[in-house]
N, C-alpha and C. Protein backbone atom coordinates (compact mmCIF):
# COMPACT_ATOMS: atom_id res chain seq x y z
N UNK A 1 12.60 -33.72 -2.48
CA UNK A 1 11.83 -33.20 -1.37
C UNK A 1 12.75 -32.51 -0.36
N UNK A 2 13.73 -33.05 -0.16
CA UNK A 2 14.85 -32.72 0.68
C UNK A 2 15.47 -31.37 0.19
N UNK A 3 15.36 -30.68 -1.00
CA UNK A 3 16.02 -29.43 -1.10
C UNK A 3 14.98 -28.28 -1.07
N UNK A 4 13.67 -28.71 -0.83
CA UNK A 4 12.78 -27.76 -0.69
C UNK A 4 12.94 -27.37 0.86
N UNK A 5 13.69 -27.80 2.10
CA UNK A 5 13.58 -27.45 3.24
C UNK A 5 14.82 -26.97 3.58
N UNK A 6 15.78 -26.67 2.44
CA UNK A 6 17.40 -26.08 2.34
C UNK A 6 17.17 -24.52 2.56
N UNK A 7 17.96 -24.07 3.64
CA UNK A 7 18.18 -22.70 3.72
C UNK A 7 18.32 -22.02 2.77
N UNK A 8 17.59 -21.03 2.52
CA UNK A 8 17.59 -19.77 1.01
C UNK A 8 18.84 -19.52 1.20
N UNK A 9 19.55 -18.69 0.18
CA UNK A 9 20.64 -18.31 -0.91
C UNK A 9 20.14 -17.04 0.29
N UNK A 10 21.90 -16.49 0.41
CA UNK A 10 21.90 -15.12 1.14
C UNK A 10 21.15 -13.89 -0.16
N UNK A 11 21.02 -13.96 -0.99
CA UNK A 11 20.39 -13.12 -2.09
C UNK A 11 19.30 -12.91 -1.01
N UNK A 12 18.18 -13.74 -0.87
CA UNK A 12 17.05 -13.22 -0.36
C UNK A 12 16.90 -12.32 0.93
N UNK A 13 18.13 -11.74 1.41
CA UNK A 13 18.64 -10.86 2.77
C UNK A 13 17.92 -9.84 1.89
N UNK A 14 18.44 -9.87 0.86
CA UNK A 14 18.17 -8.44 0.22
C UNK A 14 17.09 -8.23 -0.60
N UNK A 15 16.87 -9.53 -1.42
CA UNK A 15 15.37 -9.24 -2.58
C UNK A 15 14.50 -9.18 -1.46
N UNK A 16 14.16 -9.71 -0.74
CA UNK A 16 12.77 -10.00 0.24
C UNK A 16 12.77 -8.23 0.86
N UNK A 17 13.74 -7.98 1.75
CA UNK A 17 13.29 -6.34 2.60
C UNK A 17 13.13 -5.32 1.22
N UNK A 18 13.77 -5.90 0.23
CA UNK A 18 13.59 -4.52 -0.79
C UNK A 18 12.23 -4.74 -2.11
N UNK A 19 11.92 -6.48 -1.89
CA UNK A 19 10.48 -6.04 -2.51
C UNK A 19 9.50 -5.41 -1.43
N UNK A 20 9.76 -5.58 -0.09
CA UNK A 20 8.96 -5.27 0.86
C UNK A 20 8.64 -3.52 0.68
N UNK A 21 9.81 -3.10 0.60
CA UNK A 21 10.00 -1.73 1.05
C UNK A 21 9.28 -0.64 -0.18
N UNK A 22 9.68 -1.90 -1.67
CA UNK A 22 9.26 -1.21 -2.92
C UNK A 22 7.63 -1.41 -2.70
N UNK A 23 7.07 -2.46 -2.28
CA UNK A 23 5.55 -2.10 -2.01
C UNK A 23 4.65 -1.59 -1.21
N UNK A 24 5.55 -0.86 0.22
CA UNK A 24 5.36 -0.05 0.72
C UNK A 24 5.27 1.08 -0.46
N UNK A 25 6.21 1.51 -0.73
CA UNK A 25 6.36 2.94 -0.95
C UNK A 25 4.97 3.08 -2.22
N UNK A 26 4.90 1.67 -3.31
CA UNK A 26 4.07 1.92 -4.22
C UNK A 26 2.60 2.22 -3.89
N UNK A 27 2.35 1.66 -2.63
CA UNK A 27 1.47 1.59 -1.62
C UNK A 27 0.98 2.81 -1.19
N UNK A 28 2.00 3.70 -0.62
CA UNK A 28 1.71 5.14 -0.22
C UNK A 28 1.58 5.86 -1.22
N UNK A 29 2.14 5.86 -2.32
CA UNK A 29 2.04 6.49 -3.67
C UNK A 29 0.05 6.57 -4.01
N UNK A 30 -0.54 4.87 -4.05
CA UNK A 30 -1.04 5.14 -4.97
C UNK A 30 -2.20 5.90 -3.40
N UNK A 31 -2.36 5.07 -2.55
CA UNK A 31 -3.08 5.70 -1.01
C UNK A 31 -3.13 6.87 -1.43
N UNK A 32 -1.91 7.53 -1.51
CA UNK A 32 -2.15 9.03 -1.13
C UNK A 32 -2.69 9.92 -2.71
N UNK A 33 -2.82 9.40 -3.70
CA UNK A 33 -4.01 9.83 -4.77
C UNK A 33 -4.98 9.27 -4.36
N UNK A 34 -5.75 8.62 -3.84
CA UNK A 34 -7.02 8.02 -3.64
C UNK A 34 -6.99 9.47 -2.05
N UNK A 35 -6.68 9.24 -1.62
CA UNK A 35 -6.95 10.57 -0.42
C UNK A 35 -7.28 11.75 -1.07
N UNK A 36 -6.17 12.36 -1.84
CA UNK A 36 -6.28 13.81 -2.70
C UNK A 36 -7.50 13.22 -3.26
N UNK A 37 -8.27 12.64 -4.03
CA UNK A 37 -9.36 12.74 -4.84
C UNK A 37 -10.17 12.52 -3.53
N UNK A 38 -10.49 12.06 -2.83
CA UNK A 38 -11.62 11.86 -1.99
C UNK A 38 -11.52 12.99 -1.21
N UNK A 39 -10.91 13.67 -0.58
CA UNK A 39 -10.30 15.40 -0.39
C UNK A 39 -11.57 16.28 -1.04
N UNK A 40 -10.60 15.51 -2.46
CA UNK A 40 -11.45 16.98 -3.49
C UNK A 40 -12.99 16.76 -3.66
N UNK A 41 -13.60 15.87 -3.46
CA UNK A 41 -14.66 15.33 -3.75
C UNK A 41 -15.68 15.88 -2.30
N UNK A 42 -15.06 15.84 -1.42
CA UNK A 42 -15.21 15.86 -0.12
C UNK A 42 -15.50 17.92 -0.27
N UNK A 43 -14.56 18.27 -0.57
CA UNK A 43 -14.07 19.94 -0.37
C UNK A 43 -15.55 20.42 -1.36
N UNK A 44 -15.44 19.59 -3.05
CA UNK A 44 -16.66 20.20 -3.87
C UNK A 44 -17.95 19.90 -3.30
N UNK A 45 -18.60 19.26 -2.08
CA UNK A 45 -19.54 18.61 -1.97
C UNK A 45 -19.64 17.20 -2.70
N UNK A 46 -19.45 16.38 -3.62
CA UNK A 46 -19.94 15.15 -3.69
C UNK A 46 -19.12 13.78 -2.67
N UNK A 47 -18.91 14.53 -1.63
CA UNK A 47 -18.38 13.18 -0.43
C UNK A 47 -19.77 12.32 -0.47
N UNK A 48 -19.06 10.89 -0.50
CA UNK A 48 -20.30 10.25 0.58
C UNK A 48 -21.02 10.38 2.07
N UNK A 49 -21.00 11.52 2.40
CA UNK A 49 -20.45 11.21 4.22
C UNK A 49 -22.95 11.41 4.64
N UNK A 50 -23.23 11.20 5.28
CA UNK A 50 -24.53 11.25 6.19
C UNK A 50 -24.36 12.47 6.50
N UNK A 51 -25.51 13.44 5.76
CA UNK A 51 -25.60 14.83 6.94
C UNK A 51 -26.61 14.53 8.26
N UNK A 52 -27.26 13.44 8.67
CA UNK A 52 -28.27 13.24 9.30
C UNK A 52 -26.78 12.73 10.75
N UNK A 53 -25.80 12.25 10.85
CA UNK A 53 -24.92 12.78 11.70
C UNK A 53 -24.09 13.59 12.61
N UNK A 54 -24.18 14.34 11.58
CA UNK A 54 -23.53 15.67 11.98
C UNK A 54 -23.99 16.26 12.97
């Protein structure tokens, strides 16, 4: 029980900000295809959007 409350291994300085950073970036990757298609969808007419708004 006692080594589960032992300070992490300096390794995790580095795995932890760089899985962080790698799921950012995979993050914006896939975001920004889901934008371009909703864009295009948007540009051809089939957006979801309310014309009773406008």
């Amino acid at each position: 029980m006692g080594e589960l409350l032992q300070t992490p291994p300096v390794t995790h300085v580095v795995y932890i900000p760089a899985v962080i950073i790698v799921g950012i970036i995979i993050g914006f990757i896939i975001g920004r295809k889901a934008g371009v298609k909703e864009g295009q969808a948007r540009f051809l007419g089939a957006g979801n959007e309310d014309d009773d708004l406008l």
